[in-house]
PDB file of N, CA and C in Angstrom:
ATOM      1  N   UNK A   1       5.233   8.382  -5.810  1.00  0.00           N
ATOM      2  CA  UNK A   1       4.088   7.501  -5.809  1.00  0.00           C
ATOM      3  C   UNK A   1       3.554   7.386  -4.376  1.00  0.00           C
ATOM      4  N   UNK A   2       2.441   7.118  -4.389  1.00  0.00           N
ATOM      5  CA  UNK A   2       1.855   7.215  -2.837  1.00  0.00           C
ATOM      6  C   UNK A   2       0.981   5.846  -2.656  1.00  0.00           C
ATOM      7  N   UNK A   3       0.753   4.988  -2.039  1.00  0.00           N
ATOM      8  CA  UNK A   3       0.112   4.270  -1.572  1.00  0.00           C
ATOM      9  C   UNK A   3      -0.950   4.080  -0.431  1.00  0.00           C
ATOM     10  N   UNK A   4      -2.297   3.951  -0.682  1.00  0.00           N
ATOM     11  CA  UNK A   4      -2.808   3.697   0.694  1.00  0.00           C
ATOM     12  C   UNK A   4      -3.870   2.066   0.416  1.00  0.00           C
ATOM     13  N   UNK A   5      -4.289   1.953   1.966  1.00  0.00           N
ATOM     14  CA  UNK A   5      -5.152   1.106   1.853  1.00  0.00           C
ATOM     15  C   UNK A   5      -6.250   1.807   2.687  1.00  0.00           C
ATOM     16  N   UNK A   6      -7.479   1.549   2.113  1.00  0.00           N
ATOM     17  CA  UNK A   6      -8.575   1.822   2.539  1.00  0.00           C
ATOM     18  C   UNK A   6     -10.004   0.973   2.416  1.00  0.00           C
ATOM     19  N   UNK A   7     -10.372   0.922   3.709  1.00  0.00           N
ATOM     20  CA  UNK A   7     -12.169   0.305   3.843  1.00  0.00           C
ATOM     21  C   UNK A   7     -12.836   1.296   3.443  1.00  0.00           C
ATOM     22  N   UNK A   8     -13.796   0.594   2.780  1.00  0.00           N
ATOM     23  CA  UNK A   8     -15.288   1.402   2.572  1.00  0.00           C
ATOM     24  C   UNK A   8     -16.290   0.721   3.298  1.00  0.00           C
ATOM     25  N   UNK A   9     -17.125   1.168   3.988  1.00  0.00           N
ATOM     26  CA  UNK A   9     -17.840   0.866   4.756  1.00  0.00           C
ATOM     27  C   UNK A   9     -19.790   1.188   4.146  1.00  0.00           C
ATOM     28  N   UNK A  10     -20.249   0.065   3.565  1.00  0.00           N
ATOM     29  CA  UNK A  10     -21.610   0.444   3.286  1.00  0.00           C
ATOM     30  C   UNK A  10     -22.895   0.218   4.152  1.00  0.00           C
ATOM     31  N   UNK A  11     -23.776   1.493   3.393  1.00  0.00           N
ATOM     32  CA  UNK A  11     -24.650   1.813   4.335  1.00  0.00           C
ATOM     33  C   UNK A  11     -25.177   0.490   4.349  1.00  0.00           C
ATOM     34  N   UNK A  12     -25.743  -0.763   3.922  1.00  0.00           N
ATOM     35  CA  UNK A  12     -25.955  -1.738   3.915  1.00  0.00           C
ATOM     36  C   UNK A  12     -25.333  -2.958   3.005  1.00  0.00           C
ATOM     37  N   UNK A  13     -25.515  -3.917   2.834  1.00  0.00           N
ATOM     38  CA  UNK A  13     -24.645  -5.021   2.253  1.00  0.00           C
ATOM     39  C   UNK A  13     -25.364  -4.925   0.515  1.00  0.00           C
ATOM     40  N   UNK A  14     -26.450  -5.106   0.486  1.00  0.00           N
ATOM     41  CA  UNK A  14     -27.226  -4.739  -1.070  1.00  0.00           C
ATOM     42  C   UNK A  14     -26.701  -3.545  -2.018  1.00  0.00           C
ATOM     43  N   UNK A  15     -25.846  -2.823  -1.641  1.00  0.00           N
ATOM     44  CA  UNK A  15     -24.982  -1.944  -2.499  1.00  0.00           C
ATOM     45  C   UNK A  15     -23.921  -2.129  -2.606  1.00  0.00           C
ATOM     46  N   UNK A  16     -23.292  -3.351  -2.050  1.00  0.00           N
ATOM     47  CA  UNK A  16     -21.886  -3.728  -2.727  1.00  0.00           C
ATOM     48  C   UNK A  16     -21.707  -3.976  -3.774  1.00  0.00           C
ATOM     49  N   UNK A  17     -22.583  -4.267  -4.435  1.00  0.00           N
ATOM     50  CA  UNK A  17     -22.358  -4.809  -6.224  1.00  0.00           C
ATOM     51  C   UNK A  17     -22.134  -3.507  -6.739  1.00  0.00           C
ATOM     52  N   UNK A  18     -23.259  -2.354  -6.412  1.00  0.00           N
ATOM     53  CA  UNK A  18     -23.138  -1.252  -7.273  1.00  0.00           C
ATOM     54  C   UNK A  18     -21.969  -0.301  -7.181  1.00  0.00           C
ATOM     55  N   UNK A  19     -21.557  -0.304  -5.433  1.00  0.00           N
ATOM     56  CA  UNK A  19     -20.360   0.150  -5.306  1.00  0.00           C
ATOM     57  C   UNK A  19     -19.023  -0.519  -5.548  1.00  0.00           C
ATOM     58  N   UNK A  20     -18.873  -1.316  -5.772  1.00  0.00           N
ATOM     59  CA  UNK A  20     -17.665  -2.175  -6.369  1.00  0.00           C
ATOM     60  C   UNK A  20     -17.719  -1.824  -7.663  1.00  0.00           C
ATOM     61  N   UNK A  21     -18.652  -1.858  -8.292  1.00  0.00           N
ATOM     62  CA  UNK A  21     -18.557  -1.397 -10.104  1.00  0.00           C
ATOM     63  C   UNK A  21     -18.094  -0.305 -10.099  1.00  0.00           C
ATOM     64  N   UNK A  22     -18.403   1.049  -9.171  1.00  0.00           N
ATOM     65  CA  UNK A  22     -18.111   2.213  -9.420  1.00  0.00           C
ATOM     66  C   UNK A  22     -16.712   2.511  -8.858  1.00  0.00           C
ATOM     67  N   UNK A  23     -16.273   1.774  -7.805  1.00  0.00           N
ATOM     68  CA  UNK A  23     -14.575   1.427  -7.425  1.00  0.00           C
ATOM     69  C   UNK A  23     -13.755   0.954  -8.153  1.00  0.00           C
ATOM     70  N   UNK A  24     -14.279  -0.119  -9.605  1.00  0.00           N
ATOM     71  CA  UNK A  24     -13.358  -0.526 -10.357  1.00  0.00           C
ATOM     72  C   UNK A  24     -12.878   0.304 -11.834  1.00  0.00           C
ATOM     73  N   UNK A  25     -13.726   1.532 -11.594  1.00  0.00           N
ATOM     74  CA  UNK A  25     -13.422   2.425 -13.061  1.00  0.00           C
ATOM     75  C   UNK A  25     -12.680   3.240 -12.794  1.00  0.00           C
ATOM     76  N   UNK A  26     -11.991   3.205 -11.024  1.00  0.00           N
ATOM     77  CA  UNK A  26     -11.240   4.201 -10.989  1.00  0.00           C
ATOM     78  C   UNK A  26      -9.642   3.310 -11.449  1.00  0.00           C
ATOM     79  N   UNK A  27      -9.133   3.707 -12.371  1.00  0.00           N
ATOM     80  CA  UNK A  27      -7.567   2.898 -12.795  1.00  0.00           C
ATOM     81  C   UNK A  27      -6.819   2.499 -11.803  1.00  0.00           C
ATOM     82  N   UNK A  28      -6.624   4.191 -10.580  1.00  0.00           N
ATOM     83  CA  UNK A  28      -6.156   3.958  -9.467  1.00  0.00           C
ATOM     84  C   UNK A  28      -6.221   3.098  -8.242  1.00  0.00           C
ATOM     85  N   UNK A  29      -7.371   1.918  -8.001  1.00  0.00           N
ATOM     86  CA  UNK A  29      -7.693   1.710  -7.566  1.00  0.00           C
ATOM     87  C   UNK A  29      -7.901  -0.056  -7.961  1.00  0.00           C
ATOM     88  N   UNK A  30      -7.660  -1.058  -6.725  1.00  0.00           N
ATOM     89  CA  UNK A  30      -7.409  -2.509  -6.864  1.00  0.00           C
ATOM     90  C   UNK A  30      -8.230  -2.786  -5.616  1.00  0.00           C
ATOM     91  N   UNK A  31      -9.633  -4.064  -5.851  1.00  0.00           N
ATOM     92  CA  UNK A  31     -10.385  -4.240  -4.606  1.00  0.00           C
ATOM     93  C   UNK A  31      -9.520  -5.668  -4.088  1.00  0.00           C
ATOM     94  N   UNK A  32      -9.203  -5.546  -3.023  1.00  0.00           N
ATOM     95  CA  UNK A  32      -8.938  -6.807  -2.874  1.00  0.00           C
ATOM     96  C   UNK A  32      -9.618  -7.895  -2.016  1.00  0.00           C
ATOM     97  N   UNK A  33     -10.656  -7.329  -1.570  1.00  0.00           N
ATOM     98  CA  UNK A  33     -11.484  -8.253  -0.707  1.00  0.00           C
ATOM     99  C   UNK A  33     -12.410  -7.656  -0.536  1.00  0.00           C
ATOM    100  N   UNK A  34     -13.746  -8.028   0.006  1.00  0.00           N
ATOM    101  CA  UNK A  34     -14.710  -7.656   0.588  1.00  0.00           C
ATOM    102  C   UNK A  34     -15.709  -8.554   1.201  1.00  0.00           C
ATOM    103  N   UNK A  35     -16.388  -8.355   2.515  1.00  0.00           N
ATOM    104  CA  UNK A  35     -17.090  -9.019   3.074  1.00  0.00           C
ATOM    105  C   UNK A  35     -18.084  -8.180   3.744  1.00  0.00           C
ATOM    106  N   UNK A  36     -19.709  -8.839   4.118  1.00  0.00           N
ATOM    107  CA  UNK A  36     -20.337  -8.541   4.573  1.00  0.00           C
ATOM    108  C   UNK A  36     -20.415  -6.659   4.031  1.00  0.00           C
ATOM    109  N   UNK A  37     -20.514  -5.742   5.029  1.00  0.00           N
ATOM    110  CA  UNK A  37     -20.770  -4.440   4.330  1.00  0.00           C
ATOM    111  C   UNK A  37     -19.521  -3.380   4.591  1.00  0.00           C
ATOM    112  N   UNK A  38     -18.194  -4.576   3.476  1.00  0.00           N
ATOM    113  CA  UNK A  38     -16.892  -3.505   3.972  1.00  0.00           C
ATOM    114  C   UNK A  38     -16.384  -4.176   2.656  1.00  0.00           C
ATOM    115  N   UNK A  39     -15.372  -3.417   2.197  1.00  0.00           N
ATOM    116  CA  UNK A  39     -14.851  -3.498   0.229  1.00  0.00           C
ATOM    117  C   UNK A  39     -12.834  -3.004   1.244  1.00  0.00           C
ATOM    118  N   UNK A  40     -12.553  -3.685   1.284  1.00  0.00           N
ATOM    119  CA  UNK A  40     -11.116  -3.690   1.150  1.00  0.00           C
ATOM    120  C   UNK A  40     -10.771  -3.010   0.088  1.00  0.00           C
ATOM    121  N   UNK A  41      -9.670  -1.812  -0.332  1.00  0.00           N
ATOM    122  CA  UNK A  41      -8.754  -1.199  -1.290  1.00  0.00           C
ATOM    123  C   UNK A  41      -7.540  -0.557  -1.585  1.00  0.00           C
ATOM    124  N   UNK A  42      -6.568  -0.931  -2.405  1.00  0.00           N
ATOM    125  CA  UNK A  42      -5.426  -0.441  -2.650  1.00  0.00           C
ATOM    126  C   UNK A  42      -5.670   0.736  -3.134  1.00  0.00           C
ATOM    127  N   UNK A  43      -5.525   1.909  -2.754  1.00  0.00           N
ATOM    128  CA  UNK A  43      -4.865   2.969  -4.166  1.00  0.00           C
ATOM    129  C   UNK A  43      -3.289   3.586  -4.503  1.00  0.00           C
ATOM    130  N   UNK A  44      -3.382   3.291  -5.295  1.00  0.00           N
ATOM    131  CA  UNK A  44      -2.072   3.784  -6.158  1.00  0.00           C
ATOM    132  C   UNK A  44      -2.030   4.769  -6.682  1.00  0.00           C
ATOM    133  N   UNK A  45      -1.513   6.494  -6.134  1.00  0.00           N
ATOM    134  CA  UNK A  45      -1.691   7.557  -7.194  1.00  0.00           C
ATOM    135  C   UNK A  45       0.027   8.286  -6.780  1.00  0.00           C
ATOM    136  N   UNK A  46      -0.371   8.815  -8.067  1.00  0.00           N
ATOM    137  CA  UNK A  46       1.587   9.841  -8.285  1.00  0.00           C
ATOM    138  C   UNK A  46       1.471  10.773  -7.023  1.00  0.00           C
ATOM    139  N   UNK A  47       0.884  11.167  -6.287  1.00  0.00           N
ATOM    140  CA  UNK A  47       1.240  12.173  -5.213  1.00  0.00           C
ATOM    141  C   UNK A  47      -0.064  12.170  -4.535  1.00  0.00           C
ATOM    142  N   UNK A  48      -0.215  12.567  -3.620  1.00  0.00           N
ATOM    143  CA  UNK A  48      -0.882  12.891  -2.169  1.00  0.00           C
ATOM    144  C   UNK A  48      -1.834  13.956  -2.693  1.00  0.00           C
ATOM    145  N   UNK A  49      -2.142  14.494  -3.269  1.00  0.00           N
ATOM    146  CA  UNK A  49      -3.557  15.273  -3.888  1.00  0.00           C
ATOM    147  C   UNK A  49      -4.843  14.166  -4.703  1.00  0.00           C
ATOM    148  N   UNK A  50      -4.058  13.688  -5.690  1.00  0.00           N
ATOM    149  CA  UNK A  50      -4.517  12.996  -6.174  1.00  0.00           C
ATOM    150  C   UNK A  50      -5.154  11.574  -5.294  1.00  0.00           C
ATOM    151  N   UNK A  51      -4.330  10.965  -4.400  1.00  0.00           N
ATOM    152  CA  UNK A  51      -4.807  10.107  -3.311  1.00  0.00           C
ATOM    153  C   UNK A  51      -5.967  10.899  -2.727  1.00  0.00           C
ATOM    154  N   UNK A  52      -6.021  12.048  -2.085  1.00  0.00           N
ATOM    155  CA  UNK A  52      -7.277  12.455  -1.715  1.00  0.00           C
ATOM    156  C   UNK A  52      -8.390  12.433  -2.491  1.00  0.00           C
ATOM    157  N   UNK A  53      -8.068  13.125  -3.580  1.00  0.00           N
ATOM    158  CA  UNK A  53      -9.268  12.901  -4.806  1.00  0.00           C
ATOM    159  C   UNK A  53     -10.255  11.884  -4.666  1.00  0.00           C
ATOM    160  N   UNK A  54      -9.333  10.727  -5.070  1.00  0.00           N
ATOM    161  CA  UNK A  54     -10.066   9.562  -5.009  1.00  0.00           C
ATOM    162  C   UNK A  54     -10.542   9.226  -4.001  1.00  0.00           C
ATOM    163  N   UNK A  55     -10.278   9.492  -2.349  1.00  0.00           N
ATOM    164  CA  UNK A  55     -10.766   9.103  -1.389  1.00  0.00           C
ATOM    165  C   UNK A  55     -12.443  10.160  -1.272  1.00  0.00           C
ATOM    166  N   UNK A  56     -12.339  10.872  -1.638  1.00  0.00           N
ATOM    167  CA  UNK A  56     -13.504  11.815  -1.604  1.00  0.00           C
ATOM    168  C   UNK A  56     -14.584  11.259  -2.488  1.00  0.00           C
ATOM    169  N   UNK A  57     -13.851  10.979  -3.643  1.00  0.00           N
ATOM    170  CA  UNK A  57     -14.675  10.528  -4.912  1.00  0.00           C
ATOM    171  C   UNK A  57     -15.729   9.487  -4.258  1.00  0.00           C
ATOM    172  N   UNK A  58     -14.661   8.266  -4.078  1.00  0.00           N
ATOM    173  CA  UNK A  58     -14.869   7.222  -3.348  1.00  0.00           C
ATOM    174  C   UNK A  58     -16.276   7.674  -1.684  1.00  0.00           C
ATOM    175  N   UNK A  59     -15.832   8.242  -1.464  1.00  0.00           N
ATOM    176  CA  UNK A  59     -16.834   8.419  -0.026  1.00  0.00           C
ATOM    177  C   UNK A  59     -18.436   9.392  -0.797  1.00  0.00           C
ATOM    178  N   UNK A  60     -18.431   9.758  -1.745  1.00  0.00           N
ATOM    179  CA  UNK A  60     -19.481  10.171  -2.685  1.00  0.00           C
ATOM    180  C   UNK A  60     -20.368   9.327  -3.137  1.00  0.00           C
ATOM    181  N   UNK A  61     -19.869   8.063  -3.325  1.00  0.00           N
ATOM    182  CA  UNK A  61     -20.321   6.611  -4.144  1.00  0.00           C
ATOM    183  C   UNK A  61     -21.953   6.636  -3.400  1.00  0.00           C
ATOM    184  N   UNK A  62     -22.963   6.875  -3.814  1.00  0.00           N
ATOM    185  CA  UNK A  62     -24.228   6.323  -3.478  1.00  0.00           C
ATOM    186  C   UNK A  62     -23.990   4.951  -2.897  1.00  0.00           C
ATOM    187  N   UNK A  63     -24.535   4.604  -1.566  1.00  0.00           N
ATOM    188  CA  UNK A  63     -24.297   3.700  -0.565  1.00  0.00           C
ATOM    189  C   UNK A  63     -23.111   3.239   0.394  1.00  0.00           C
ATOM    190  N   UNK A  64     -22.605   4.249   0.118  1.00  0.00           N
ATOM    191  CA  UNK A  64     -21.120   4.437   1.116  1.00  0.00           C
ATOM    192  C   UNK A  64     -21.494   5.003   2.194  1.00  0.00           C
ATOM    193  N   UNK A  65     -21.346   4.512   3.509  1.00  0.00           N
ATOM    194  CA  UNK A  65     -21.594   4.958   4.638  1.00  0.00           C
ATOM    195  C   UNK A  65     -20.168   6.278   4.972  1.00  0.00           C
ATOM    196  N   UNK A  66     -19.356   5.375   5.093  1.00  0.00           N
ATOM    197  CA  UNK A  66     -17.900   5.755   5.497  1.00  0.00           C
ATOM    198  C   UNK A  66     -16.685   5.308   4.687  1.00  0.00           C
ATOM    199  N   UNK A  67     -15.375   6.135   4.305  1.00  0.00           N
ATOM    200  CA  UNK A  67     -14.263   5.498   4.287  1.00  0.00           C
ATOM    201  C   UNK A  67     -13.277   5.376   4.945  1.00  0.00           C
ATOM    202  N   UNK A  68     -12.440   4.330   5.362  1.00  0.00           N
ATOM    203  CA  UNK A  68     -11.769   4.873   6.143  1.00  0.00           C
ATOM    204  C   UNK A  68      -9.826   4.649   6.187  1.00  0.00           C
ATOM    205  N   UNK A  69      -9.056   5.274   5.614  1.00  0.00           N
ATOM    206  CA  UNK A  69      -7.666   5.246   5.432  1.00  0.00           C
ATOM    207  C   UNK A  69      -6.673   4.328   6.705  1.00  0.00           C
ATOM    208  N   UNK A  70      -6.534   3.287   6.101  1.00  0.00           N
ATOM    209  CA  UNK A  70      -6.102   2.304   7.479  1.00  0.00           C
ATOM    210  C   UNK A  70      -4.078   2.187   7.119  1.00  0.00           C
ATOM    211  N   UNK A  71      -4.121   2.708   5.620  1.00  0.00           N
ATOM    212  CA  UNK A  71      -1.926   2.696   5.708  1.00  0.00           C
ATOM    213  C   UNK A  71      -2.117   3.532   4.434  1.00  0.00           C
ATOM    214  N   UNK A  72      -0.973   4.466   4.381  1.00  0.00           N
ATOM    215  CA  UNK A  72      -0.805   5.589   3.404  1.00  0.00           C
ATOM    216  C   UNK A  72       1.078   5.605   3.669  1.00  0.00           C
ATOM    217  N   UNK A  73       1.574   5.416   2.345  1.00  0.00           N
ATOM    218  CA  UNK A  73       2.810   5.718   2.469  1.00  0.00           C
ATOM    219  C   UNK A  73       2.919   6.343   1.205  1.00  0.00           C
ATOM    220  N   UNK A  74       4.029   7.341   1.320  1.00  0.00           N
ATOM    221  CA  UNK A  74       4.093   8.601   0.462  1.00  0.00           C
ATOM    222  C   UNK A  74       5.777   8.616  -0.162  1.00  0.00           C
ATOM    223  N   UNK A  75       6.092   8.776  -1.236  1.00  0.00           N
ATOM    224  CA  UNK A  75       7.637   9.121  -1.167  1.00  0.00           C
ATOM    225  C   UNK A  75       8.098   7.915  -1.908  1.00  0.00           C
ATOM    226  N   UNK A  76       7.360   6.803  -2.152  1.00  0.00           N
ATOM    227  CA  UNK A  76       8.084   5.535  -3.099  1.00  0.00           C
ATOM    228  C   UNK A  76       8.989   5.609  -3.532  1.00  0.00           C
ATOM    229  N   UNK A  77       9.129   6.416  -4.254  1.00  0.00           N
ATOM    230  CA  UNK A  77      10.213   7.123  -5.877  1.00  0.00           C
ATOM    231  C   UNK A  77      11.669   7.252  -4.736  1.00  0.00           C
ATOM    232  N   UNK A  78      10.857   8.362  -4.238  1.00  0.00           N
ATOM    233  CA  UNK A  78      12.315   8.715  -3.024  1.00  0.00           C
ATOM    234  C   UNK A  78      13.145   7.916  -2.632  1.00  0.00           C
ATOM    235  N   UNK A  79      12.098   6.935  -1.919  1.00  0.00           N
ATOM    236  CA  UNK A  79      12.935   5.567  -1.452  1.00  0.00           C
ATOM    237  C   UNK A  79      13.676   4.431  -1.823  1.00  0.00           C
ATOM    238  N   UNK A  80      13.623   4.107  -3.260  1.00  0.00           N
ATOM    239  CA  UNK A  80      13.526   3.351  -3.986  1.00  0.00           C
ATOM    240  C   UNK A  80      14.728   4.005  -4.709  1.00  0.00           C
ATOM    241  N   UNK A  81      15.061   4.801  -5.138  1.00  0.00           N
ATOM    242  CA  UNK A  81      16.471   5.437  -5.161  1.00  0.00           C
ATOM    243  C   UNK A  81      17.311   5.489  -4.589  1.00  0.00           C
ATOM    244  N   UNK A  82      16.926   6.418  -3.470  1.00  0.00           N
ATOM    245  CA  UNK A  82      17.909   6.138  -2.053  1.00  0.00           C
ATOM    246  C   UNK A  82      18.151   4.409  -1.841  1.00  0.00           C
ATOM    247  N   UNK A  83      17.429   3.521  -1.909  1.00  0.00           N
ATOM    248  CA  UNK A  83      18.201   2.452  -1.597  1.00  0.00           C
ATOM    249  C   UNK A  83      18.741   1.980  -2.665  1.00  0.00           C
ATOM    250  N   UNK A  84      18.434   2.457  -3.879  1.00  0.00           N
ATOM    251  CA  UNK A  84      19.416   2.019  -5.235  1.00  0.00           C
ATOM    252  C   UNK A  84      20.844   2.331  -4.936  1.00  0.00           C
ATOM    253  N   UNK A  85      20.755   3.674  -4.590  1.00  0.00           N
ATOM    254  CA  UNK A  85      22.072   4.616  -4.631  1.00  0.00           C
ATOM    255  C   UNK A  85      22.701   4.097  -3.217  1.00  0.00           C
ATOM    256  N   UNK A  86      22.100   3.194  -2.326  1.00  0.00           N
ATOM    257  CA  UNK A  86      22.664   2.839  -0.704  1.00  0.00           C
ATOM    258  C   UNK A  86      24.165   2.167  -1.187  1.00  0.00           C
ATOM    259  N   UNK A  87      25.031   2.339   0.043  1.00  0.00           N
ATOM    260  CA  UNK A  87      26.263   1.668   0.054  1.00  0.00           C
ATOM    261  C   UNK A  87      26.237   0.300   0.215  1.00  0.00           C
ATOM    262  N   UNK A  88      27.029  -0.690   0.266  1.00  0.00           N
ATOM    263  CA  UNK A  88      27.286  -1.974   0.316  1.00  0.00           C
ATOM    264  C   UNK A  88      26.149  -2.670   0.679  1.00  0.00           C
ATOM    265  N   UNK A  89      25.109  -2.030   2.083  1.00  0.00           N
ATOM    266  CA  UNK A  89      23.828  -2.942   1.697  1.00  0.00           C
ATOM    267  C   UNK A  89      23.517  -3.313   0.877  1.00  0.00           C
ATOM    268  N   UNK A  90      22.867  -2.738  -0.015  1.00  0.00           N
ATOM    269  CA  UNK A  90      22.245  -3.326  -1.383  1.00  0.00           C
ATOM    270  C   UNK A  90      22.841  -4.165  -2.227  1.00  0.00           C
ATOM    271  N   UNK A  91      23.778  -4.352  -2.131  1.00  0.00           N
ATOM    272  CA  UNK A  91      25.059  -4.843  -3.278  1.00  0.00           C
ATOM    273  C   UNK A  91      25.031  -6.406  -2.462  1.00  0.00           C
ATOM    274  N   UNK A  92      24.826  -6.256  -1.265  1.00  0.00           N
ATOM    275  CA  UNK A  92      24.875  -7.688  -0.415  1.00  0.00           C
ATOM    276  C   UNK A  92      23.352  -8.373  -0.907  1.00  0.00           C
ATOM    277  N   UNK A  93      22.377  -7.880  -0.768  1.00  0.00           N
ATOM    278  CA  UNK A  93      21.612  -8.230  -0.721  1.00  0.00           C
ATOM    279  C   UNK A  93      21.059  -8.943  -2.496  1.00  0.00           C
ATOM    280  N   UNK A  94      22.112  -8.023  -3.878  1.00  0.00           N
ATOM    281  CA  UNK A  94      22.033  -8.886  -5.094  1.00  0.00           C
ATOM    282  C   UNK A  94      21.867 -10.058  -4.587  1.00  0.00           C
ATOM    283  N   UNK A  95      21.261 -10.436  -5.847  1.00  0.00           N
ATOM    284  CA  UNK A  95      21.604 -12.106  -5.760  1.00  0.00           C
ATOM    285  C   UNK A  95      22.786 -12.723  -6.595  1.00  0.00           C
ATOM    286  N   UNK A  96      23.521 -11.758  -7.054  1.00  0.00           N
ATOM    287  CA  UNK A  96      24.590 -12.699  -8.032  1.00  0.00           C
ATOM    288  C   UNK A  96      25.888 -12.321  -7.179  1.00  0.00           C
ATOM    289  N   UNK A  97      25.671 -12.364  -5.804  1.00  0.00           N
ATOM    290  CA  UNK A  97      26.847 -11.887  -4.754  1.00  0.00           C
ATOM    291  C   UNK A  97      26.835 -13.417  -4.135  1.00  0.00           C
ATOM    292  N   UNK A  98      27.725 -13.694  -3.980  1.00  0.00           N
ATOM    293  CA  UNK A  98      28.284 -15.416  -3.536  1.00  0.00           C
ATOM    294  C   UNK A  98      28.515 -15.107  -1.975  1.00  0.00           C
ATOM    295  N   UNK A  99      27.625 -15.883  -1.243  1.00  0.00           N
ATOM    296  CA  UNK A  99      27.406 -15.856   0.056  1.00  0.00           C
ATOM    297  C   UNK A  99      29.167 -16.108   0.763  1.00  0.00           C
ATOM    298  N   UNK A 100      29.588 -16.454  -0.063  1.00  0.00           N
ATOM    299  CA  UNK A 100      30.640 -16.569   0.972  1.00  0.00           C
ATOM    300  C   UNK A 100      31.464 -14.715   1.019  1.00  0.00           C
ATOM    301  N   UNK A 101      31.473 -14.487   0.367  1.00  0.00           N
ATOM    302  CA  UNK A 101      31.825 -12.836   0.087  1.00  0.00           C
ATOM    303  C   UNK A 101      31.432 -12.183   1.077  1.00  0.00           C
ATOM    304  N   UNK A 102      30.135 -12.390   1.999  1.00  0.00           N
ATOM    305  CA  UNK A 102      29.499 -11.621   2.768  1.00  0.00           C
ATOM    306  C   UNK A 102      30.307 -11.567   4.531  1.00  0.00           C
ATOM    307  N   UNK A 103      30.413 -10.503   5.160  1.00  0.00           N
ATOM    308  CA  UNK A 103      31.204 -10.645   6.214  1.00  0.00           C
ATOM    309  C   UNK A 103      30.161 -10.220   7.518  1.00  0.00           C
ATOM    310  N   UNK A 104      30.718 -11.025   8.442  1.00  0.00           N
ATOM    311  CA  UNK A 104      29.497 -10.507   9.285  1.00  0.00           C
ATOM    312  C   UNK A 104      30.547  -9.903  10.719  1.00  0.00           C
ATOM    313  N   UNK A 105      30.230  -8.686  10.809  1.00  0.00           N
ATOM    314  CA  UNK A 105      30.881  -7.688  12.094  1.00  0.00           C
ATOM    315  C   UNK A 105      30.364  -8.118  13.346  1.00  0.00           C
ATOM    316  N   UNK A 106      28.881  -8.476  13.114  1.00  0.00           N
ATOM    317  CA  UNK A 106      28.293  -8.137  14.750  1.00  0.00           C
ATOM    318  C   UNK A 106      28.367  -9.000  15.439  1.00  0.00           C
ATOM    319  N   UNK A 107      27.651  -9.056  16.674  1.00  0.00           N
ATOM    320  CA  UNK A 107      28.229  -9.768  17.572  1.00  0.00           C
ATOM    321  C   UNK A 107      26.394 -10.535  18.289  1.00  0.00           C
ATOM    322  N   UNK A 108      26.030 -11.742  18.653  1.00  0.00           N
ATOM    323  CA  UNK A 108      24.846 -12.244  19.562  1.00  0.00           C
ATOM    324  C   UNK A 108      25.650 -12.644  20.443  1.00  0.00           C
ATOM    325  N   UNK A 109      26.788 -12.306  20.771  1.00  0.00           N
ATOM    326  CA  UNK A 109      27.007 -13.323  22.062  1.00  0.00           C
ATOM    327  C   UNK A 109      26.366 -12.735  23.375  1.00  0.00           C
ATOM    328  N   UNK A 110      25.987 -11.280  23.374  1.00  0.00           N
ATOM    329  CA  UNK A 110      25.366 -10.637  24.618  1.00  0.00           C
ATOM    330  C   UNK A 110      24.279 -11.432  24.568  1.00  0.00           C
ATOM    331  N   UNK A 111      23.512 -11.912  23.801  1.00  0.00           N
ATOM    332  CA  UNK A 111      22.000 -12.229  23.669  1.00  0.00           C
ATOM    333  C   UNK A 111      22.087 -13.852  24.316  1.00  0.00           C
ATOM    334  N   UNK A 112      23.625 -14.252  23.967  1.00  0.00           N
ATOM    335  CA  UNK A 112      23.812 -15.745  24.513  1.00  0.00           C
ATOM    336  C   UNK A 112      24.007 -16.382  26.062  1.00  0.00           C
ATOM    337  N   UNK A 113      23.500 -16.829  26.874  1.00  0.00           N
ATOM    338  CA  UNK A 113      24.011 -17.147  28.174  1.00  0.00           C
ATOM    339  C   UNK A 113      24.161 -18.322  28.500  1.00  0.00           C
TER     340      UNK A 113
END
């Protein structure tokens, strides 16, 4: 799964209505704000082709000046396993693990004076 966030930037403020309608038919896609002549957006797509797609699509929109990709993270699935499958971290961090169970190694006393 891939994630980004992206501004759209319009050529003027009077085409935000029309471009927001045409941003909300994409499934992939969640507005979460907009002001003056800029549309805040999540997209959500299964892989990094498909994220482009839509960013192209998106920069096509009659009254779109610019878009512009401000966080893109790639690999969800990956990660989200790997920390399933992680050692004792994760297992600490349950919640049906009784705080007293938890042991702590490290040390702040350098940080202390």
């Amino acid at each position: 799964m891939t994630i980004s966030s992206i501004v759209i930037n319009l050529k003027k403020e009077n085409f935000k209505d029309e471009v927001i309608k045409k941003v909300k038919t994409f499934k992939e896609c969640e507005i979460v704000t907009s002001q003056d002549n800029k549309i805040v957006v999540i997209v959500s797509t299964k892989n990094t082709d498909e994220q482009i797609s839509i960013f192209k699509q998106i920069q096509n929109i009659n009254g779109v000046d610019d878009v512009a990709m401000i966080y893109s993270y790639d690999e969800l699935d990956k990660d989200i396993k790997n920390l399933k499958n992680a050692p004792s971290v994760s297992k600490i961090l349950d919640d049906d693990v009784d705080t007293k169970d938890v042991v702590y190694k490290g040390s702040i006393h350098y940080k202390v004076k």
